[in-house]
Every structure is written in C-alpha cells, then in structure tokens.
C-alpha atoms as a PDB file:
ATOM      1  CA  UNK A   1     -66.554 -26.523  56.329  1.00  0.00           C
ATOM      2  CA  UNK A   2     -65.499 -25.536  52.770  1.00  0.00           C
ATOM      3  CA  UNK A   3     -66.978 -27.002  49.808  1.00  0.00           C
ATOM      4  CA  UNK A   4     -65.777 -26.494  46.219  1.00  0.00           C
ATOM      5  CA  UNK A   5     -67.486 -28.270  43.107  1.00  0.00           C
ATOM      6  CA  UNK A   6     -66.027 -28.313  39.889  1.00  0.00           C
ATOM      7  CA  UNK A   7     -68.081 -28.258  36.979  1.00  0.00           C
ATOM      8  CA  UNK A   8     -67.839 -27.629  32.917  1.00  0.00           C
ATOM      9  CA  UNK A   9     -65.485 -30.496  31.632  1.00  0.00           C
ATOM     10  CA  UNK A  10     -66.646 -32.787  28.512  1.00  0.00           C
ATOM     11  CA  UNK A  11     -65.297 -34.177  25.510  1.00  0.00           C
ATOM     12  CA  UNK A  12     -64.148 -32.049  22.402  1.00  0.00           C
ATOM     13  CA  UNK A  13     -62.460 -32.610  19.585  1.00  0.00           C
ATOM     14  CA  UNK A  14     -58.420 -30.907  19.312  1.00  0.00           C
ATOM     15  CA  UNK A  15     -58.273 -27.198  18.999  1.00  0.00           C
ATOM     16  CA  UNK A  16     -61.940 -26.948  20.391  1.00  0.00           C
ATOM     17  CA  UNK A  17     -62.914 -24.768  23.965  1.00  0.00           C
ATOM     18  CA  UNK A  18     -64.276 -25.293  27.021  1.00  0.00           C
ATOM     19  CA  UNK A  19     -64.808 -23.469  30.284  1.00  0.00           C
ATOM     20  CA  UNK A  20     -64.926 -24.992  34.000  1.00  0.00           C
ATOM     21  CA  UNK A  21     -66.046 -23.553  36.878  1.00  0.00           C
ATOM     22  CA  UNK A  22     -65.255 -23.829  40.653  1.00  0.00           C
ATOM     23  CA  UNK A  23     -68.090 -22.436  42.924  1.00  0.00           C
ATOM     24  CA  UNK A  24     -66.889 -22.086  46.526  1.00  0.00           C
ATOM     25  CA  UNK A  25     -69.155 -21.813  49.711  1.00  0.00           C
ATOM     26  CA  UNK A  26     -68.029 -18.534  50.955  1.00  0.00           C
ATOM     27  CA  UNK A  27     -66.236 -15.414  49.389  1.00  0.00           C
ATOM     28  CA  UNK A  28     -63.062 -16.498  47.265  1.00  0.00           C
ATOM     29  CA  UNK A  29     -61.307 -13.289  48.946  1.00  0.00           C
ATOM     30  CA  UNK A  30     -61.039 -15.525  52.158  1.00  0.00           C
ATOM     31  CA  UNK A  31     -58.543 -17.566  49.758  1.00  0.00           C
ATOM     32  CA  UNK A  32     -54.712 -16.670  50.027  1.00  0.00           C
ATOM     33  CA  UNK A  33     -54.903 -18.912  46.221  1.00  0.00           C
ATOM     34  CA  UNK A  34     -56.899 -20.370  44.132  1.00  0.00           C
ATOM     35  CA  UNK A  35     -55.879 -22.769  41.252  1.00  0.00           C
ATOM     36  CA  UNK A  36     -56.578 -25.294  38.825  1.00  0.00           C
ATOM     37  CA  UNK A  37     -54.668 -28.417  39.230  1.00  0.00           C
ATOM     38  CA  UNK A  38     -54.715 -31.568  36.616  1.00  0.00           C
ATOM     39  CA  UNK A  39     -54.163 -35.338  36.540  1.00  0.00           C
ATOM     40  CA  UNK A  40     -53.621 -36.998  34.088  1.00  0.00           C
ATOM     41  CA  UNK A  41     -53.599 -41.524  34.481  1.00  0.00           C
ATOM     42  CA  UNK A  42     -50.155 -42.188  35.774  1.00  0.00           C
ATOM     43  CA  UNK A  43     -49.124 -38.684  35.853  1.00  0.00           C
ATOM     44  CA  UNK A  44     -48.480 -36.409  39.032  1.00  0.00           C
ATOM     45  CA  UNK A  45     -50.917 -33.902  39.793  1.00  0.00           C
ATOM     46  CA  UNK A  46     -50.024 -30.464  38.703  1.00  0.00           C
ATOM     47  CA  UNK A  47     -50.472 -27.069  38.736  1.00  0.00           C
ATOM     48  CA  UNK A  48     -52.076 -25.229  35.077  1.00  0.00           C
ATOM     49  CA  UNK A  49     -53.266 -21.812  36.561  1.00  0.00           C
ATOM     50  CA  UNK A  50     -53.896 -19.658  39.823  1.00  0.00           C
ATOM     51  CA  UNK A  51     -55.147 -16.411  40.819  1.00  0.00           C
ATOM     52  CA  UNK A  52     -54.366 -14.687  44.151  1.00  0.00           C
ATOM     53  CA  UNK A  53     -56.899 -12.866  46.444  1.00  0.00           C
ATOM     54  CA  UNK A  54     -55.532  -9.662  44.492  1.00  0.00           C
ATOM     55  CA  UNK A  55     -56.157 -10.581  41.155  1.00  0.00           C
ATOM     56  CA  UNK A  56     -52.699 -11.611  39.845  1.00  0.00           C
ATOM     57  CA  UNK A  57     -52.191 -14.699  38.188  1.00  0.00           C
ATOM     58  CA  UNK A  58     -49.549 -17.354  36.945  1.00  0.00           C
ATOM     59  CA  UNK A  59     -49.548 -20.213  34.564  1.00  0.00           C
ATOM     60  CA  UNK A  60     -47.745 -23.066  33.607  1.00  0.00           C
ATOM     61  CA  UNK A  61     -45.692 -22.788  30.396  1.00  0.00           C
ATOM     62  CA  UNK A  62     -47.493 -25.417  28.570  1.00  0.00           C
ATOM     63  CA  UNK A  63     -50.690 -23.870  28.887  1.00  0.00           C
ATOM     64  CA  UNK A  64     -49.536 -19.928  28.607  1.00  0.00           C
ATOM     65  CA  UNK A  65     -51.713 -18.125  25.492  1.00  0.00           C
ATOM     66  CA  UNK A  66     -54.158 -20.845  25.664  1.00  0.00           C
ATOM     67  CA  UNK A  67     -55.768 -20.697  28.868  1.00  0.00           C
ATOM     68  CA  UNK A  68     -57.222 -17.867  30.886  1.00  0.00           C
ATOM     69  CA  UNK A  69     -58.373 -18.238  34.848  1.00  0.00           C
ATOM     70  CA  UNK A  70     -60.749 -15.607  36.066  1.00  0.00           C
ATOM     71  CA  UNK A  71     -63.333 -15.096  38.801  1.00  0.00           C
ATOM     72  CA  UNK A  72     -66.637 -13.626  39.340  1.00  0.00           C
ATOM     73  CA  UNK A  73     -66.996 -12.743  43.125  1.00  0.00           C
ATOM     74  CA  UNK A  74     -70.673 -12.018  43.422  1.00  0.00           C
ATOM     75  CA  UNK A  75     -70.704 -15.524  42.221  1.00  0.00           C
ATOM     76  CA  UNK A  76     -68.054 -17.198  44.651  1.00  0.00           C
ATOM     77  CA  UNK A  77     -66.939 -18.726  41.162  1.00  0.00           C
ATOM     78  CA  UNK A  78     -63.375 -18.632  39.444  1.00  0.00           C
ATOM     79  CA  UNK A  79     -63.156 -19.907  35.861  1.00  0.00           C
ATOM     80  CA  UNK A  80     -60.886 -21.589  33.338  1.00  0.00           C
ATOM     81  CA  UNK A  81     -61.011 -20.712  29.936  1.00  0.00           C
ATOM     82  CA  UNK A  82     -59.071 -23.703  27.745  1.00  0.00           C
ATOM     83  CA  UNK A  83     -58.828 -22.655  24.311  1.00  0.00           C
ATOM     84  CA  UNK A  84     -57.057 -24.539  21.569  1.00  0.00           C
ATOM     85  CA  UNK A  85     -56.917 -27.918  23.854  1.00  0.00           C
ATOM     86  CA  UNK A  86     -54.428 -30.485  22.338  1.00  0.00           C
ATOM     87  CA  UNK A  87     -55.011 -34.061  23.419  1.00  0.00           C
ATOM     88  CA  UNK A  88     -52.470 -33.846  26.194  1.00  0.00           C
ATOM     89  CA  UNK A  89     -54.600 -31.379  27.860  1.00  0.00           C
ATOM     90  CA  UNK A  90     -56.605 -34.552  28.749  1.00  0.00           C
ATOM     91  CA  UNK A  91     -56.890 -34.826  32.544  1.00  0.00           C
ATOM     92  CA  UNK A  92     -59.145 -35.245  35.502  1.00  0.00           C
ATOM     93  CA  UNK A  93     -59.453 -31.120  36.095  1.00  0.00           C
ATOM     94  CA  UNK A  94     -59.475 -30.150  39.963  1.00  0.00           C
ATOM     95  CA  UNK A  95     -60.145 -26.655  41.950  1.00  0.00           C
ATOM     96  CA  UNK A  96     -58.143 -26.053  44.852  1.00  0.00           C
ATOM     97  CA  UNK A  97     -58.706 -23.009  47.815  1.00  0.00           C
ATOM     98  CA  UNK A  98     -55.543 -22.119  49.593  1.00  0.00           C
ATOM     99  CA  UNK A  99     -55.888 -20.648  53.195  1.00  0.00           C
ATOM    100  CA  UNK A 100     -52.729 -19.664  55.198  1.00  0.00           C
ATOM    101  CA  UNK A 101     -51.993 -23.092  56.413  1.00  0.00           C
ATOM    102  CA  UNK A 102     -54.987 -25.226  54.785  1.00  0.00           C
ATOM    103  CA  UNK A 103     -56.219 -26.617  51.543  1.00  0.00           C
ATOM    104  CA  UNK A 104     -59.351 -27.382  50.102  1.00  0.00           C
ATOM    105  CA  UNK A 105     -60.067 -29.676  47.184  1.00  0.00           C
ATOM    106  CA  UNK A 106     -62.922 -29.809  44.641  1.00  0.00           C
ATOM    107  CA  UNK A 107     -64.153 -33.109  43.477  1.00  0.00           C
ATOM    108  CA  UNK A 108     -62.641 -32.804  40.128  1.00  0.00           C
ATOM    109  CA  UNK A 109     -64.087 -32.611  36.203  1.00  0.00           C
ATOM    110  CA  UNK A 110     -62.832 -34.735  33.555  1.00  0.00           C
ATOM    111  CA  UNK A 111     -61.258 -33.385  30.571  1.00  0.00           C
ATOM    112  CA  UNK A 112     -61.107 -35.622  26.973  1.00  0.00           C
ATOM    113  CA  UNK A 113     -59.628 -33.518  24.213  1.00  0.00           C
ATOM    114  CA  UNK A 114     -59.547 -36.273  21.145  1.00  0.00           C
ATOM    115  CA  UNK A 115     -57.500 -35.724  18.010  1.00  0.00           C
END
C-alpha cells in the first residue's frame, strides 16, 4: 500500500510563491516518476512538472522559469516551488508516483492565485 499526501497549497495574491510538498510512504527511488499534476474546474487534468528516479526533470511550457520540482530523499518528500503564480495557475494541485505498470495518487492541495 502506497500513500502520498499533498500538502502546502493556499491562497496568494498574483506574482506571490508557494511551495507544496508530496511525502510518500517508502523511498521515492522505488518511483520510475514522480510529478505534479493540476486541475483546474472544467479543465483536464494535466501534467506541470516531473522528476525521474535519476534526477532529471521536465516541465510544461507554461510553467518553465517559474516553477522548480525537487526532492529530499531522507525525507521521502519531492517539492514544487511556484514562483510568480498568475491566476491561471489556480488548480486543485495533485502528486502522482509512477511504478513500471502502476500509479499512485495523492489526495490533492488547492491552489487560489487571485489578481
């Protein structure tokens, strides 16, 4: 049984920061991928950053020299560092664990960025 719990989401005000985290129950190097997936009401769910179990990452283009993912792994924790949030980075924020052939789902942290 995996569990992953999201954590760090609020309300700011445009061009302000926050961090989330994403603790997992065992070692994040028994991940193939780990990324941060958003929501937004009436919007697919989509993909904003990952990190593999090797330390490279990707991001999508409209968060690219804003946001930074990173982990800590005497923690079990990876981050997300949102700088300069715009109101469209307003979302329901979720954690996802990628095995080989599974998927594992944190319970998601909401994300208000007001103007």
């Amino acid at each position: 049984q995996v569990q992953l719990v999201d954590s760090g989401g609020g309300l700011v005000q445009a061009g302000g920061s926050l961090r989330l985290s994403c603790a997992a129950s065992r070692s994040i190097f028994s991940f193939f991928f780990m990324g941060w997936y958003r929501q937004a009401p009436g919007k697919e769910r989509e993909l904003v950053a990952g990190i593999t179990s090797g330390g490279s990452t990707n991001y999508a283009d409209s968060v690219k020299g804003r946001f930074t993912i990173s982990r800590d792994s005497a923690k079990n924790t990876v981050y997300l560092q949102m700088n300069s949030l715009k109101p469209e980075d307003t979302a329901v924020y979720y954690c996802k664990a990628h095995g080989n052939s599974n998927g594992y789902w944190g319970q998601g942290t909401q994300v208000t960025v007001s103007s």
